[in-house]
C-alpha atoms as a PDB file:
ATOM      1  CA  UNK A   1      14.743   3.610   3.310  1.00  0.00           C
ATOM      2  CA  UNK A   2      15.287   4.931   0.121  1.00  0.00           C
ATOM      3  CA  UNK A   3      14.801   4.552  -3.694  1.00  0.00           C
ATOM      4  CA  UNK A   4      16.404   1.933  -4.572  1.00  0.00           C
ATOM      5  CA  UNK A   5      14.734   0.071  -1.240  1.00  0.00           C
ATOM      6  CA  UNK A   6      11.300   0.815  -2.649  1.00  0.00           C
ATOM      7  CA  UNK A   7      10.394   0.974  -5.912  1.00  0.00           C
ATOM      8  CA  UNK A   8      12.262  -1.055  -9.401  1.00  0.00           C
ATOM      9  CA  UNK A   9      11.537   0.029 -13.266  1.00  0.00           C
ATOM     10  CA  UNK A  10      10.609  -2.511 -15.287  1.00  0.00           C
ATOM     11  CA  UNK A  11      13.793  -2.706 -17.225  1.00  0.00           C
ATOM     12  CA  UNK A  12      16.216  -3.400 -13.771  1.00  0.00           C
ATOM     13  CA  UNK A  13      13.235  -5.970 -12.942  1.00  0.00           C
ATOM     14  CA  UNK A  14      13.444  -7.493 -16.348  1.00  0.00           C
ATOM     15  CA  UNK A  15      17.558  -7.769 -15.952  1.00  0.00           C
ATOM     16  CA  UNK A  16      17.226  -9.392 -12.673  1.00  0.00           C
ATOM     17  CA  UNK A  17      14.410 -11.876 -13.165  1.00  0.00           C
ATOM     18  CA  UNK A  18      17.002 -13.485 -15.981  1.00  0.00           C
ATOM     19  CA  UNK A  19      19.782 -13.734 -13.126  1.00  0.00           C
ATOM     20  CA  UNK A  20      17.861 -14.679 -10.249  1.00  0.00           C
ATOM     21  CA  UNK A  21      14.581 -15.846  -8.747  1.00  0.00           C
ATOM     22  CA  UNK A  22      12.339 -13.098  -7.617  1.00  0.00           C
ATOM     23  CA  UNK A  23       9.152 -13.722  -6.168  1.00  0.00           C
ATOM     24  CA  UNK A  24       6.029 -11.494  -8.468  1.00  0.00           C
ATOM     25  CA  UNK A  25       2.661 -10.823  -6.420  1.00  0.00           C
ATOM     26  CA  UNK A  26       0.098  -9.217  -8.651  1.00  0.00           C
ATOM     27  CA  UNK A  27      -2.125  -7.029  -6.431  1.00  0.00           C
ATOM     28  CA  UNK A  28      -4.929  -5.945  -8.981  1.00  0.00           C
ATOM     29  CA  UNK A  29      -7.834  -4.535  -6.890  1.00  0.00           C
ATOM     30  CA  UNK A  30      -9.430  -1.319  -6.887  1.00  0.00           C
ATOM     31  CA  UNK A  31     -12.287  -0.133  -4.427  1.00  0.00           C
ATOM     32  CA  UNK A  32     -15.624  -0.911  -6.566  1.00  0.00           C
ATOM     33  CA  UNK A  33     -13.814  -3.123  -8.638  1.00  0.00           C
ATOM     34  CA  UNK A  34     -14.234  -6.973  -7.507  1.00  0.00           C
ATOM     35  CA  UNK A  35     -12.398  -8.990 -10.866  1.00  0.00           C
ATOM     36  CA  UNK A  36      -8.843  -8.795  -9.467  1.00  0.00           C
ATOM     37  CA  UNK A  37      -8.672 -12.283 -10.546  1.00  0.00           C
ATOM     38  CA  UNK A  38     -10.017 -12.121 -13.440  1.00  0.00           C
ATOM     39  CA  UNK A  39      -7.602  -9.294 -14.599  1.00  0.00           C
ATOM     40  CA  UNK A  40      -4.970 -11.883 -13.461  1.00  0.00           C
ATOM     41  CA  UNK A  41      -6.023 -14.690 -15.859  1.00  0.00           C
ATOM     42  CA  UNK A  42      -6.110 -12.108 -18.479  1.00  0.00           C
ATOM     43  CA  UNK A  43      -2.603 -11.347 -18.447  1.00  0.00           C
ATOM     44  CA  UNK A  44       0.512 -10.981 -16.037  1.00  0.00           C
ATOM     45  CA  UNK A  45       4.160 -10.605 -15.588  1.00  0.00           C
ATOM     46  CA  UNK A  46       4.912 -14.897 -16.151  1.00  0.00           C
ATOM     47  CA  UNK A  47       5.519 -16.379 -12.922  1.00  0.00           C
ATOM     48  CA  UNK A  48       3.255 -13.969 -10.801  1.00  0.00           C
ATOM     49  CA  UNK A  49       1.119 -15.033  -8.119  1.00  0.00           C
ATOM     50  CA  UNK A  50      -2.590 -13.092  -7.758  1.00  0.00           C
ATOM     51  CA  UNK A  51      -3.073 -11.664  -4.241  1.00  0.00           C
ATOM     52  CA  UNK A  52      -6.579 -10.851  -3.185  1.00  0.00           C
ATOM     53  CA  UNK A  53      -6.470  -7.588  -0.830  1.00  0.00           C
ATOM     54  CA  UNK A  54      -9.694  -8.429   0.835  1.00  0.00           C
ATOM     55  CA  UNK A  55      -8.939 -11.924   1.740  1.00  0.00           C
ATOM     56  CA  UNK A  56      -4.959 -11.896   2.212  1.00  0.00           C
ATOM     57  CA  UNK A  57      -3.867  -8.692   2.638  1.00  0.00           C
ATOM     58  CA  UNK A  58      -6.722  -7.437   5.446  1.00  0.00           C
ATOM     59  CA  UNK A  59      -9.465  -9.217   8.177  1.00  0.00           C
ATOM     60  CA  UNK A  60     -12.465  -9.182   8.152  1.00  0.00           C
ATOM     61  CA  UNK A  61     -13.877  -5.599   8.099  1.00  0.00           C
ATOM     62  CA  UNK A  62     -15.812  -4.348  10.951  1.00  0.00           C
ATOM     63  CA  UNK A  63     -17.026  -0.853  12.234  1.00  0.00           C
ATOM     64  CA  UNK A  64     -15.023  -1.312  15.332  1.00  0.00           C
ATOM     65  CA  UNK A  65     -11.467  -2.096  13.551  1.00  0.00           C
ATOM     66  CA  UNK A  66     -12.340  -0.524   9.906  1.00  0.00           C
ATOM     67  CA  UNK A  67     -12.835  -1.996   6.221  1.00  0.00           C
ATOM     68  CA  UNK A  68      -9.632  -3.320   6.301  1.00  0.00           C
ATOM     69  CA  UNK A  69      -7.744  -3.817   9.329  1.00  0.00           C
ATOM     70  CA  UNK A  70      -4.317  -5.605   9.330  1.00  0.00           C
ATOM     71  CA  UNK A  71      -4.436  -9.614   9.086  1.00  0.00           C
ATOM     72  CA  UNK A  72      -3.692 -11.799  12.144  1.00  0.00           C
ATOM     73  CA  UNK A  73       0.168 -12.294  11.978  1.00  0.00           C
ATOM     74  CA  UNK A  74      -0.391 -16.022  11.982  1.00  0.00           C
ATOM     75  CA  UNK A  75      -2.709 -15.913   8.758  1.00  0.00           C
ATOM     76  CA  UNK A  76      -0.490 -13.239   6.821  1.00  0.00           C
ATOM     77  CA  UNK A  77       2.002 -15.879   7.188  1.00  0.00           C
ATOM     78  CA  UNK A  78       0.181 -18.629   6.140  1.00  0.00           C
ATOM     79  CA  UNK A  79      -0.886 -16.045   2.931  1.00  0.00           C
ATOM     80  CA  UNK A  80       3.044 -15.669   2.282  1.00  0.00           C
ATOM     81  CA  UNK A  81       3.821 -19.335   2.632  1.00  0.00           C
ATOM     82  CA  UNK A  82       1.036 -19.831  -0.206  1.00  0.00           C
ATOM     83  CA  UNK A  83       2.875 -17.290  -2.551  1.00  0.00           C
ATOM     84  CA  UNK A  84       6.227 -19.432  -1.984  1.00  0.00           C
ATOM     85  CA  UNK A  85       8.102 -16.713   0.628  1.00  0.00           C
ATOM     86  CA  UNK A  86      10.678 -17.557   2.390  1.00  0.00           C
ATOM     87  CA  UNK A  87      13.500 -15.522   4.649  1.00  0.00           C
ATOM     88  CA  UNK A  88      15.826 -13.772   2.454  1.00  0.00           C
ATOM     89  CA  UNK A  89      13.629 -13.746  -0.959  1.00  0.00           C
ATOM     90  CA  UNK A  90      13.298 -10.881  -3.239  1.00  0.00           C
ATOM     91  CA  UNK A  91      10.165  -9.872  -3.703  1.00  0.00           C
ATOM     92  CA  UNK A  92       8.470  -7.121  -6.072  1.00  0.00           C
ATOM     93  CA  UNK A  93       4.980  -6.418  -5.774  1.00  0.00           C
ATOM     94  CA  UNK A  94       2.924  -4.705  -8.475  1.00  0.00           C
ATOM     95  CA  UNK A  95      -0.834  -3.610  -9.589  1.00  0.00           C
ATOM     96  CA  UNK A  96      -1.968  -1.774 -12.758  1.00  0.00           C
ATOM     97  CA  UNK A  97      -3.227   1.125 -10.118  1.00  0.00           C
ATOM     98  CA  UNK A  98       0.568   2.638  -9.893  1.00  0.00           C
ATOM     99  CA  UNK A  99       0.999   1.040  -6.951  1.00  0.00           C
ATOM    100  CA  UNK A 100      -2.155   2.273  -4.844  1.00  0.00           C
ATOM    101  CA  UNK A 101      -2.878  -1.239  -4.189  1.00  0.00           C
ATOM    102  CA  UNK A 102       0.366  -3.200  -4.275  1.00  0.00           C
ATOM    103  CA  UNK A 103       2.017  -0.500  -1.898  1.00  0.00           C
ATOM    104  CA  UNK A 104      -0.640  -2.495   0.486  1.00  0.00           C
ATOM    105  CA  UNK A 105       1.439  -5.669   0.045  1.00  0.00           C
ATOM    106  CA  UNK A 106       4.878  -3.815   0.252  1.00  0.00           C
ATOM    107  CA  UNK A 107       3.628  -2.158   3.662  1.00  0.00           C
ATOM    108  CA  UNK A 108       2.706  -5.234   4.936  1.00  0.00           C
ATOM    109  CA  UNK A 109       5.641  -7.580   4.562  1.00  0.00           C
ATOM    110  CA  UNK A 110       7.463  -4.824   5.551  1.00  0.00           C
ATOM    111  CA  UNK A 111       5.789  -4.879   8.585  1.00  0.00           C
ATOM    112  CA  UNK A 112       6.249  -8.596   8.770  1.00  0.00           C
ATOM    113  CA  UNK A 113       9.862  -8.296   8.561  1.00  0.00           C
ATOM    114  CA  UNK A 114      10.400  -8.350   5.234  1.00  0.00           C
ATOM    115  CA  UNK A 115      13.063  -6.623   3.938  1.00  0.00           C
ATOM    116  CA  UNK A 116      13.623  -7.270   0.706  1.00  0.00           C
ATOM    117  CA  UNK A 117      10.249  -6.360  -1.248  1.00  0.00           C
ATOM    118  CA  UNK A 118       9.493  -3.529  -3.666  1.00  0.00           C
ATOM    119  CA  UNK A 119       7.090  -1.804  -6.059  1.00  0.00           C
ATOM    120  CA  UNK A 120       7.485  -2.162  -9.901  1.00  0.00           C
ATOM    121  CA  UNK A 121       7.241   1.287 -10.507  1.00  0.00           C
ATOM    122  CA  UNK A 122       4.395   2.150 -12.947  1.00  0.00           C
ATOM    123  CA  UNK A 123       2.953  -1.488 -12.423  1.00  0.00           C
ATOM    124  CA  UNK A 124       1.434  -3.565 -15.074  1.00  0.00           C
ATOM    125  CA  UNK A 125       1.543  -0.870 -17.879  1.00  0.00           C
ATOM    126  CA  UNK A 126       4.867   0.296 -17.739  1.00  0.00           C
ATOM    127  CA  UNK A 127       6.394  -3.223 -17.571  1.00  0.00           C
ATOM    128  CA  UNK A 128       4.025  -3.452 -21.480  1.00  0.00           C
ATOM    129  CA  UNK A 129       4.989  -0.129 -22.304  1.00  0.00           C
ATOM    130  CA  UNK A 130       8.793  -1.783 -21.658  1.00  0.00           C
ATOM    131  CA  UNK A 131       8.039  -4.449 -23.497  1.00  0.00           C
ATOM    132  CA  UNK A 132       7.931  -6.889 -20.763  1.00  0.00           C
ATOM    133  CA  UNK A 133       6.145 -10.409 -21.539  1.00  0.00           C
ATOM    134  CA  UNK A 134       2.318 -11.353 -20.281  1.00  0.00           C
ATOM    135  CA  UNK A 135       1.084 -14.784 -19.405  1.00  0.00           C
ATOM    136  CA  UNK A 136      -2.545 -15.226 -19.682  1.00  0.00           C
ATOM    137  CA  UNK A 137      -4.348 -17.749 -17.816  1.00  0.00           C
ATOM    138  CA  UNK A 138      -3.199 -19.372 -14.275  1.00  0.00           C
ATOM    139  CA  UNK A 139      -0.026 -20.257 -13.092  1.00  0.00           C
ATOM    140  CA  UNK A 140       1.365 -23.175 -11.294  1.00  0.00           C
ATOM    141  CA  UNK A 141       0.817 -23.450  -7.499  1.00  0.00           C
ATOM    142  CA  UNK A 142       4.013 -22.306  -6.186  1.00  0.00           C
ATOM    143  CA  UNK A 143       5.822 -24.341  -3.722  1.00  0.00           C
ATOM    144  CA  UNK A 144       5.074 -23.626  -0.335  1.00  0.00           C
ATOM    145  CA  UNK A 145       7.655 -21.256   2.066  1.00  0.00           C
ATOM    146  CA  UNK A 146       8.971 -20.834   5.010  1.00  0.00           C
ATOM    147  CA  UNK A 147       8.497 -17.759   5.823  1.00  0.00           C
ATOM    148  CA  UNK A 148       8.114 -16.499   9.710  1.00  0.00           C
ATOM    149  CA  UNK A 149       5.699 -13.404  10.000  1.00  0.00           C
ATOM    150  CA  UNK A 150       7.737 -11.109  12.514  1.00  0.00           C
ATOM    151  CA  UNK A 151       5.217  -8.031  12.975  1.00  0.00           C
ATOM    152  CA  UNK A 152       6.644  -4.724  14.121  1.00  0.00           C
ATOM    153  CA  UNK A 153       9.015  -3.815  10.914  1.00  0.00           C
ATOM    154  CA  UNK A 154       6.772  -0.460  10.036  1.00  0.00           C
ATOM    155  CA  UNK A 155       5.656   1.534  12.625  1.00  0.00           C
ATOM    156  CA  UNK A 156       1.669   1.481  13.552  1.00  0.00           C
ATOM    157  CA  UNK A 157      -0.408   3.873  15.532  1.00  0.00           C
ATOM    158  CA  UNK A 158      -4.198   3.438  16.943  1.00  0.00           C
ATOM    159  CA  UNK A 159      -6.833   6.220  17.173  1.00  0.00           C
ATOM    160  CA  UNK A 160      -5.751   7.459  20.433  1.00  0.00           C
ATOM    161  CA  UNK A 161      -2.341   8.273  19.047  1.00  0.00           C
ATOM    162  CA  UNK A 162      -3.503   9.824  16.079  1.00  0.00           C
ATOM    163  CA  UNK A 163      -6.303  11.807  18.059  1.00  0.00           C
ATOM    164  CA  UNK A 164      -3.225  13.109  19.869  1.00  0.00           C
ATOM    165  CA  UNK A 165      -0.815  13.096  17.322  1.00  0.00           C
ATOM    166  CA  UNK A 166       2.849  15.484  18.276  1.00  0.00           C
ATOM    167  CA  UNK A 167       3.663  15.940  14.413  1.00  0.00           C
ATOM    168  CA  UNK A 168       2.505  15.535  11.209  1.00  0.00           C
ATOM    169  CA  UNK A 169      -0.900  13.513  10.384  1.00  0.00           C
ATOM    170  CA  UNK A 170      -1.745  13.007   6.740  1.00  0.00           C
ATOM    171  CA  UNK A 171      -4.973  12.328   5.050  1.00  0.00           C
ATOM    172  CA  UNK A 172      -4.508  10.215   1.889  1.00  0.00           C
ATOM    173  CA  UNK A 173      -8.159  10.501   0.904  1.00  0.00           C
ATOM    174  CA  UNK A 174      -8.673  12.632  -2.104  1.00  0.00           C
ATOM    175  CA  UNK A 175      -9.300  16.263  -1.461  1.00  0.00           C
ATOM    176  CA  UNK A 176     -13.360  16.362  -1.360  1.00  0.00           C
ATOM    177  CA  UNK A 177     -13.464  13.485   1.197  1.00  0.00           C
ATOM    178  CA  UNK A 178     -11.001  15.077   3.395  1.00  0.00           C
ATOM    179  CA  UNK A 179     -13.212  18.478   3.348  1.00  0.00           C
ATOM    180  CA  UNK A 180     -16.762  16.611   3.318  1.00  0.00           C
ATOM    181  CA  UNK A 181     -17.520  17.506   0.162  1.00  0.00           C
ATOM    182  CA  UNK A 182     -18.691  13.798  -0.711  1.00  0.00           C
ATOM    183  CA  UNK A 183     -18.693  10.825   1.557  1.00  0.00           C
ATOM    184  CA  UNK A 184     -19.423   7.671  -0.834  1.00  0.00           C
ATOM    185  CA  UNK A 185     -18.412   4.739   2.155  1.00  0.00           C
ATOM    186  CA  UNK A 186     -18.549   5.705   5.819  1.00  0.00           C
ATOM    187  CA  UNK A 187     -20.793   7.412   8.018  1.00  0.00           C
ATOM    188  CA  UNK A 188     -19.879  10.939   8.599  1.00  0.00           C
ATOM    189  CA  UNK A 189     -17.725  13.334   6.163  1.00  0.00           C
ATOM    190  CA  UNK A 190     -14.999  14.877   6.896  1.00  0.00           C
ATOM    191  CA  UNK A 191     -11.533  14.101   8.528  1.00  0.00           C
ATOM    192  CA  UNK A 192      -9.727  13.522  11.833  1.00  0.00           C
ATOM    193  CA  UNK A 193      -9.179  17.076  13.538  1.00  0.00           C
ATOM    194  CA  UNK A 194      -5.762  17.984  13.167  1.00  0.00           C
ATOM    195  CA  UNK A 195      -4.744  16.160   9.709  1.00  0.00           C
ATOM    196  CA  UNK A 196      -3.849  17.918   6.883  1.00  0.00           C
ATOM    197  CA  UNK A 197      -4.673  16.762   3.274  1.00  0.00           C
ATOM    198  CA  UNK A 198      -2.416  15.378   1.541  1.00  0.00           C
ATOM    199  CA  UNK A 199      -4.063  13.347  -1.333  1.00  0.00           C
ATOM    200  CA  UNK A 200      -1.913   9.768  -2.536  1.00  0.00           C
ATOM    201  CA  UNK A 201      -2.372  10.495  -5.860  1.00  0.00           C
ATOM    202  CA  UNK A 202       0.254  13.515  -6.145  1.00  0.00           C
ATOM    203  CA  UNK A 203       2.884  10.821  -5.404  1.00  0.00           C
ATOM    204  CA  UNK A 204       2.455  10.128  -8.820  1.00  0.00           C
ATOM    205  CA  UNK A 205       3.492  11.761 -12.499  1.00  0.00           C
ATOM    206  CA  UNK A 206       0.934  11.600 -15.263  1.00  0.00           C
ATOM    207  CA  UNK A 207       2.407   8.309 -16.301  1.00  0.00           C
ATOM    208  CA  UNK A 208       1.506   6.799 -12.887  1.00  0.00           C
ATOM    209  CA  UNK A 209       5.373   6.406 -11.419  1.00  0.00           C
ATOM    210  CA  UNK A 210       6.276   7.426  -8.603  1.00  0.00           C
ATOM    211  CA  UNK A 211       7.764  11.413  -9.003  1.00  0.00           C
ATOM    212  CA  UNK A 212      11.363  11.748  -8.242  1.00  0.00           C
ATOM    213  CA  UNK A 213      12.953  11.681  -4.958  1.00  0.00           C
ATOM    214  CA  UNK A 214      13.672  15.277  -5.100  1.00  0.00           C
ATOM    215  CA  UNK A 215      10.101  16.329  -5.765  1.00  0.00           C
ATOM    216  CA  UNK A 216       8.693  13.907  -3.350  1.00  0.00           C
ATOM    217  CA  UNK A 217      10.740  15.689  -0.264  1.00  0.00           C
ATOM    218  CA  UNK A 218       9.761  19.238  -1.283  1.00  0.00           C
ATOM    219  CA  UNK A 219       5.913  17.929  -1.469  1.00  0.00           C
ATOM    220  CA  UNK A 220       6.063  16.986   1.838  1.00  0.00           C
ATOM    221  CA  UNK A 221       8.534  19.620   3.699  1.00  0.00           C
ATOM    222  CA  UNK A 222       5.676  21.775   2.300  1.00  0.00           C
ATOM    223  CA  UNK A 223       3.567  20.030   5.503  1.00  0.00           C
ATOM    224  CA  UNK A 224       5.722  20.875   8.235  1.00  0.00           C
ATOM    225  CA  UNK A 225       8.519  19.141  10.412  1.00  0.00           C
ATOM    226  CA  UNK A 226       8.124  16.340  13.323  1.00  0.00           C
ATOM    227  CA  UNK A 227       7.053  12.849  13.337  1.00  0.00           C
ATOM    228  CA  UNK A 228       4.486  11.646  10.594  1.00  0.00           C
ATOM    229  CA  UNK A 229       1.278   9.241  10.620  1.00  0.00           C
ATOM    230  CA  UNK A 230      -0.679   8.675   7.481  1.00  0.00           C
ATOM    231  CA  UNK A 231      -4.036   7.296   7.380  1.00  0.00           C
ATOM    232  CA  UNK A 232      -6.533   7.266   4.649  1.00  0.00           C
ATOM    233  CA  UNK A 233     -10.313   5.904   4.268  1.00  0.00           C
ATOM    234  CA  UNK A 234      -9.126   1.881   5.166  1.00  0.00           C
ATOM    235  CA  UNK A 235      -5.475   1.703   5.657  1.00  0.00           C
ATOM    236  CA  UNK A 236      -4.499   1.004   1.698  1.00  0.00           C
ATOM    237  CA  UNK A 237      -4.203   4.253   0.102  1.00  0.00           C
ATOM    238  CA  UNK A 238      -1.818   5.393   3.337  1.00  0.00           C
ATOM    239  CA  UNK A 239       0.813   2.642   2.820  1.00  0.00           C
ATOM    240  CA  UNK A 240       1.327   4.285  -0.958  1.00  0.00           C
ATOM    241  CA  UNK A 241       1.954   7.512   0.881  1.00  0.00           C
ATOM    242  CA  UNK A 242       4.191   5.649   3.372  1.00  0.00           C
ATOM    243  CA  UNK A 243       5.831   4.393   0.333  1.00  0.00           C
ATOM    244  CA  UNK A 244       6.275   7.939  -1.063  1.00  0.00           C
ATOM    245  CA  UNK A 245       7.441   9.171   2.093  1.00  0.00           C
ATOM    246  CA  UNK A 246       9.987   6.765   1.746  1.00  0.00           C
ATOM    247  CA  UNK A 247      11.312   7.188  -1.622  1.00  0.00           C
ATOM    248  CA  UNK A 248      12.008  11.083   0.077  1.00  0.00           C
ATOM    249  CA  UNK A 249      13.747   9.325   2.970  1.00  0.00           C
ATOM    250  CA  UNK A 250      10.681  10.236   5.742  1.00  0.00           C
ATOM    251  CA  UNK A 251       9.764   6.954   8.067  1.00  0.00           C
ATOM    252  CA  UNK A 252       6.096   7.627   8.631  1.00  0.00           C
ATOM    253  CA  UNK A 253       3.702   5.566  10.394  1.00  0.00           C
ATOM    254  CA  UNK A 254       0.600   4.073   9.680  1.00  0.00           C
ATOM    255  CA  UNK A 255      -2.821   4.592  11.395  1.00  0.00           C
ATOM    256  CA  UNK A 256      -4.609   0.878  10.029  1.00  0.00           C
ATOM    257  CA  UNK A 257      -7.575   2.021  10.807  1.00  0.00           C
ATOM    258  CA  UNK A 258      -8.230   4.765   9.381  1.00  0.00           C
ATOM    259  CA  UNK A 259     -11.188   7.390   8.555  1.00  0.00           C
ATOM    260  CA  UNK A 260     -13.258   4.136   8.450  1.00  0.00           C
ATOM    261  CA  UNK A 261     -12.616   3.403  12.099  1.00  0.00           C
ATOM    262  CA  UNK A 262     -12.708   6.511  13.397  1.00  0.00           C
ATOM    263  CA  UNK A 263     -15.841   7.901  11.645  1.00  0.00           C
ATOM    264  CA  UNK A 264     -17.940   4.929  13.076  1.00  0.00           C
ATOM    265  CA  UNK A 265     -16.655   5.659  16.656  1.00  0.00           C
ATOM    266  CA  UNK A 266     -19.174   8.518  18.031  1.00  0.00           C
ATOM    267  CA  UNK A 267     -16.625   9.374  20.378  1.00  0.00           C
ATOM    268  CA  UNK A 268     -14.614  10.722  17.882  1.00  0.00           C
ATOM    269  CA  UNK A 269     -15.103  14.270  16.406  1.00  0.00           C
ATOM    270  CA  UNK A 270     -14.698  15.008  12.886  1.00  0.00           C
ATOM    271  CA  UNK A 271     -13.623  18.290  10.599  1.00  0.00           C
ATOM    272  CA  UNK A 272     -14.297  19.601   7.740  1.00  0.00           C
ATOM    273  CA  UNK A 273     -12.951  22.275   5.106  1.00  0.00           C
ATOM    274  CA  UNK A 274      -9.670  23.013   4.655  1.00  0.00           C
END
């Protein structure tokens, strides 16, 4: 996929908003943090549309499918009609979260068969830091799209597939989660047998951005070869890594469901430690 297929700096999305109509989704949302919207109407990139993660980006959680299992294709697609997508349109996605939300977004209409989308790199504060204008209040509806949900654009596994998975499986979760230190959300601590931790927040530099290519494919040759699934506590947090993985030029796939399917399935045996 590539860099250039993934992420844009403020300053090349600055240069091409002037030439051409590119569609801005503002992804704010945080776990324990509810006033996405209310960040919104505080300020955004002009033109941006507010996305709510729990409503339009995931269904409705459940113990069986996880906190936030992927939307039915047919209401994604009513979702991206709202925002104004159609085929072909540019799209850049952003949060204030470098990307640990938005990358949610990017996954998805990915998945949808969207192939144009990508991450502001550094979100919300580096497009200030660049000098970049904010609106403050809300926007105008957009006009409605076209768009045709196609699902099958990312790869997707279930917990069978990552019970038995032939290569790599990474766990996004933050280090203490994936040993059982601390559990804050779901039922039992620990990880799926077999993953190896590989927390989402090393995809980043201390500025938030995404580290370089270069850095990105020596983090993860570190975790050995074959094919590679990500999953994390819900299915949000992986997509970043998938997002990494793809700035390095690794296809992964995505396990949607996550620790917080398989830790409420008693069938399914957890680890913990290293």
């Amino acid at each position: 996929m590539g860099l250039d297929a993934v992420l844009i700096s403020s300053d090349e999305l600055r240069e091409e908003l002037a030439d051409k109509q590119i569609h801005l989704l503002d992804v704010r949302w945080a776990l324990g943090d509810p006033n996405g919207p209310q960040h919104y109407l505080d300020g955004h990139i002009p033109g941006a549309v507010f996305v709510d993660l729990e409503t339009e980006l995931a269904a409705a959680p459940s113990p069986a499918r996880g906190r936030h299992p992927l939307p039915d294709p047919g209401t994604f697609e009513k979702c991206a009609r709202s925002w104004g997508l159609s085929a072909g349109d540019p799209v850049v996605v952003y949060d204030a979260t470098g990307g640990t939300a938005a990358a949610r977004a990017w996954w998805l209409l990915r998945w949808a068969g969207v192939d144009n989308v990508r991450i502001l790199d550094g979100g919300l504060p580096a497009w200030i830091t660049a000098g970049g204008e904010i609106a403050t209040g809300a926007e105008a509806d957009p006009v409605g799209g076209d768009l045709v949900v196609r699902p099958g654009g990312l790869p997707v596994i279930d917990a069978d597939a990552a019970a038995k998975w032939p290569g790599v499986l990474l766990d996004a979760r933050a280090g203490e989660r994936y040993r059982g230190e601390v559990e804050p959300i779901d039922p039992r601590p620990g990880h799926i047998p077999g993953a190896i931790s590989a927390p989402t927040a090393e995809n980043l530099d201390d500025t938030g951005h995404f580290r370089c290519a270069d850095e990105l494919r020596a983090r993860f040759a570190g975790f050995g070869g074959g094919p590679v699934a990500v999953y994390c506590g819900s299915g949000v947090t992986a997509a970043h890594q998938i997002a990494a993985l793809a700035v390095a030029g690794i296809d992964a796939a995505l396990y949607p469901g996550s620790y917080s399917q398989w830790s409420n399935d008693p069938k399914r045996s957890v680890a913990t430690g290293e």
